[in-house]
Protein backbone atom coordinates (compact mmCIF):
# COMPACT_ATOMS: atom_id res chain seq x y z
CA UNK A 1 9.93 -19.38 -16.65
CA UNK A 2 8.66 -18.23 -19.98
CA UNK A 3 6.04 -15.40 -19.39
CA UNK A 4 6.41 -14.85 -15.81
CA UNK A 5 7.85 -11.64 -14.78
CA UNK A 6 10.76 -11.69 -12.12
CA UNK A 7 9.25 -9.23 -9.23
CA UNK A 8 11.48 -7.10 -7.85
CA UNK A 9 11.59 -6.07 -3.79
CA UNK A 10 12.90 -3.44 -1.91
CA UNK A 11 13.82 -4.44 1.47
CA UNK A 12 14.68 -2.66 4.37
CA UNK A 13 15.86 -3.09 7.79
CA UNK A 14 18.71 -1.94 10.23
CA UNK A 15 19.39 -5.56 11.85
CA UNK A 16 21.46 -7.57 9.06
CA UNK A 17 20.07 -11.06 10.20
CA UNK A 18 16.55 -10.28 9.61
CA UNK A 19 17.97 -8.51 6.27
CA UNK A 20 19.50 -11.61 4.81
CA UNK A 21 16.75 -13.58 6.28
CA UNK A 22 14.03 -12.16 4.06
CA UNK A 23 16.83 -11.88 1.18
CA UNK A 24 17.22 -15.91 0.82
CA UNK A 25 13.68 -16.38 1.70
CA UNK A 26 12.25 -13.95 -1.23
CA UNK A 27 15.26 -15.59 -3.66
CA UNK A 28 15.23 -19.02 -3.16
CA UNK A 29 11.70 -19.66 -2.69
CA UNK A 30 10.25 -16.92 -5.17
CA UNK A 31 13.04 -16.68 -7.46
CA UNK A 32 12.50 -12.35 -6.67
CA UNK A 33 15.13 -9.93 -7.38
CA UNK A 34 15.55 -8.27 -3.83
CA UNK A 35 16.97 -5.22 -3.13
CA UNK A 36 18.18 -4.61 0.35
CA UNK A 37 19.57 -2.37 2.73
CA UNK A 38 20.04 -1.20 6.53
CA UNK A 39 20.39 1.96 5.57
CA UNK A 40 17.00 3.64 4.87
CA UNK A 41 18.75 6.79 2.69
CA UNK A 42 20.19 4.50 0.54
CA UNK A 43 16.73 2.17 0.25
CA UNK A 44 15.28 6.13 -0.51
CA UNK A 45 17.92 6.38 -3.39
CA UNK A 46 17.00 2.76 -5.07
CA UNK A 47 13.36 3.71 -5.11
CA UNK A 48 14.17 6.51 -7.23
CA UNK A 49 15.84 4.66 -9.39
CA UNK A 50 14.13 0.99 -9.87
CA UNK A 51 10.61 -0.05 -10.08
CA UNK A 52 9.81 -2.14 -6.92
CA UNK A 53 6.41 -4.96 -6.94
CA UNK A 54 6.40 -4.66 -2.91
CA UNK A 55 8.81 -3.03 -0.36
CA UNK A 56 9.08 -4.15 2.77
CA UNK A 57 10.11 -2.29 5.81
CA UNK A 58 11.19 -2.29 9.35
CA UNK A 59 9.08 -0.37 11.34
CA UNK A 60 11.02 0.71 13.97
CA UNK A 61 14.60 1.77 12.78
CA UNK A 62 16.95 4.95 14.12
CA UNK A 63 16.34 8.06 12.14
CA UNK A 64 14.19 7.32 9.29
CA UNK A 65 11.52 4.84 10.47
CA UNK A 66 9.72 2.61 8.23
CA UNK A 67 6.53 5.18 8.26
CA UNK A 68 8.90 7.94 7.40
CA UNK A 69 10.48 6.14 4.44
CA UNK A 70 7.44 5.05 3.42
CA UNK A 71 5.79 8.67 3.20
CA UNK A 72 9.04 9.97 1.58
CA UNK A 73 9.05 7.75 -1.34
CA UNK A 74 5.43 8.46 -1.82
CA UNK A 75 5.76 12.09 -1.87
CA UNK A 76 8.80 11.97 -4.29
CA UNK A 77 6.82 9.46 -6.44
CA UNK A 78 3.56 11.58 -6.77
CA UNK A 79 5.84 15.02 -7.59
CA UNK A 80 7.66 13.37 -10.43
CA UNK A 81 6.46 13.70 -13.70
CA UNK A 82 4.49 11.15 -14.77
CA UNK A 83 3.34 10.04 -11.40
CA UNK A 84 4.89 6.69 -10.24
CA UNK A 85 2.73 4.35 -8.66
CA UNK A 86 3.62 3.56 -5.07
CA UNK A 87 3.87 -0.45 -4.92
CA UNK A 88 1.84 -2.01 -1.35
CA UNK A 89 4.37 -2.05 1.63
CA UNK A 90 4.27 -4.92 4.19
CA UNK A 91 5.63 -3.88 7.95
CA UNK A 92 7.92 -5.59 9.66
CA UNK A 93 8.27 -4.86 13.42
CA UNK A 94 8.95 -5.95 17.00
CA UNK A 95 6.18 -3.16 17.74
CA UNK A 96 3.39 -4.22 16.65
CA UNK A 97 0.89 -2.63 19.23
CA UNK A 98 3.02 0.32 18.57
CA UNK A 99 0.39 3.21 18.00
CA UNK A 100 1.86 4.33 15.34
CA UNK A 101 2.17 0.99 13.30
CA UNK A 102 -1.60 0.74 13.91
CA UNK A 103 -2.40 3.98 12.51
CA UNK A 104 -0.15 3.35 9.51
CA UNK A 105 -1.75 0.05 8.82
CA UNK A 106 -4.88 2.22 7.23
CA UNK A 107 -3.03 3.65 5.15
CA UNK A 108 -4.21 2.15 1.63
CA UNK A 109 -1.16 1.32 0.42
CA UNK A 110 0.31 -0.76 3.43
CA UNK A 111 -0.76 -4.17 2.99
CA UNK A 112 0.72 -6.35 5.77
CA UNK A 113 2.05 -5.80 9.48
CA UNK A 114 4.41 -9.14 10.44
CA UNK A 115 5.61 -9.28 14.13
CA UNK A 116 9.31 -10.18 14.97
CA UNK A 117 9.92 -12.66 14.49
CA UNK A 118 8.48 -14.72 12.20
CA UNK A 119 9.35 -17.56 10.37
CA UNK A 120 9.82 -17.98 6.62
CA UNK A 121 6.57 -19.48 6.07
CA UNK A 122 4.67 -16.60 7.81
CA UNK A 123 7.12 -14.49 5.78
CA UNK A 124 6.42 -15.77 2.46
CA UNK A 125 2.41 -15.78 3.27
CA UNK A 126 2.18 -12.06 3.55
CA UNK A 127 4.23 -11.78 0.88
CA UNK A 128 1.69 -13.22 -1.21
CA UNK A 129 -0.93 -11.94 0.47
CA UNK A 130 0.44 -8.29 -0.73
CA UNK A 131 1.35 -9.47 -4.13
CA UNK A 132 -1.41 -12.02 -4.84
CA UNK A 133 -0.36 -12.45 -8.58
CA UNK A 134 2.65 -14.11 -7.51
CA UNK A 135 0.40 -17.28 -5.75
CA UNK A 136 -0.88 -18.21 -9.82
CA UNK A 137 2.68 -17.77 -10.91
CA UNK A 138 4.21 -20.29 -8.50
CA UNK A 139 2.07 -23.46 -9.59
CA UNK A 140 -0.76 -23.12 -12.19
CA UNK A 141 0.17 -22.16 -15.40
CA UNK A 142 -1.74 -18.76 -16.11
């Protein structure tokens, strides 16, 4: 693995299977280091403190929904001094004609909306399709 980068996740989601789900599917097949959590104050409180390549959120969760966490990290991110970069989000959701989720799909920054459920393969292709440096590191030498 000389020269590639580990790529760090932040994952987030208040149902524990999907959690783990995208956990082993992120380690095992792209050898990331994934944070995760059900808990979207704590997810609030890594971001602040670690450097994420792509965070991936459930849309719909009690509280603080995946738009809301999203738009809280990015506010805290563009008042710090310097400026952190916001890394792409991909949405995960049983909503996915939810109004909202639509709207927050123009957003810039939000890369990817993924219907529950998936499967690991669909999983793993919009993870790449968020992070497409990740696609040259898993075959070709670059």
């Amino acid at each position: 693995m000389a020269g590639t980068q580990t790529k760090r996740v932040l994952v987030v989601d208040d149902d524990p299977a999907v959690l783990r789900i995208i956990r082993e599917a992120l380690q095992n097949f792209l050898q990331w280091e994934v944070d995760s959590s059900p808990k979207p104050e704590y997810a609030f409180e890594l971001a602040l403190k670690k450097n994420y390549d792509l965070m991936i959120f459930d849309f719909s969760m009690p509280m603080i929904d995946g738009t809301l966490l999203f738009l809280l990290i990015s506010k805290a991110y563009e008042n710090v001094s310097p400026p952190r970069r916001m890394p792409p989000l991909l949405l995960v959701s049983g909503q996915g004609r939810d109004e909202r989720a639509q709207e927050l799909l123009r957003e810039t920054r939000v890369l990817g909306f993924l219907p529950k459920p998936f499967t690991i393969n669909r999983l793993l292709e919009k993870v790449r399709e968020c992070v497409p440096q990740i696609s040259a590191s898993l075959g070709a030498e670059g």
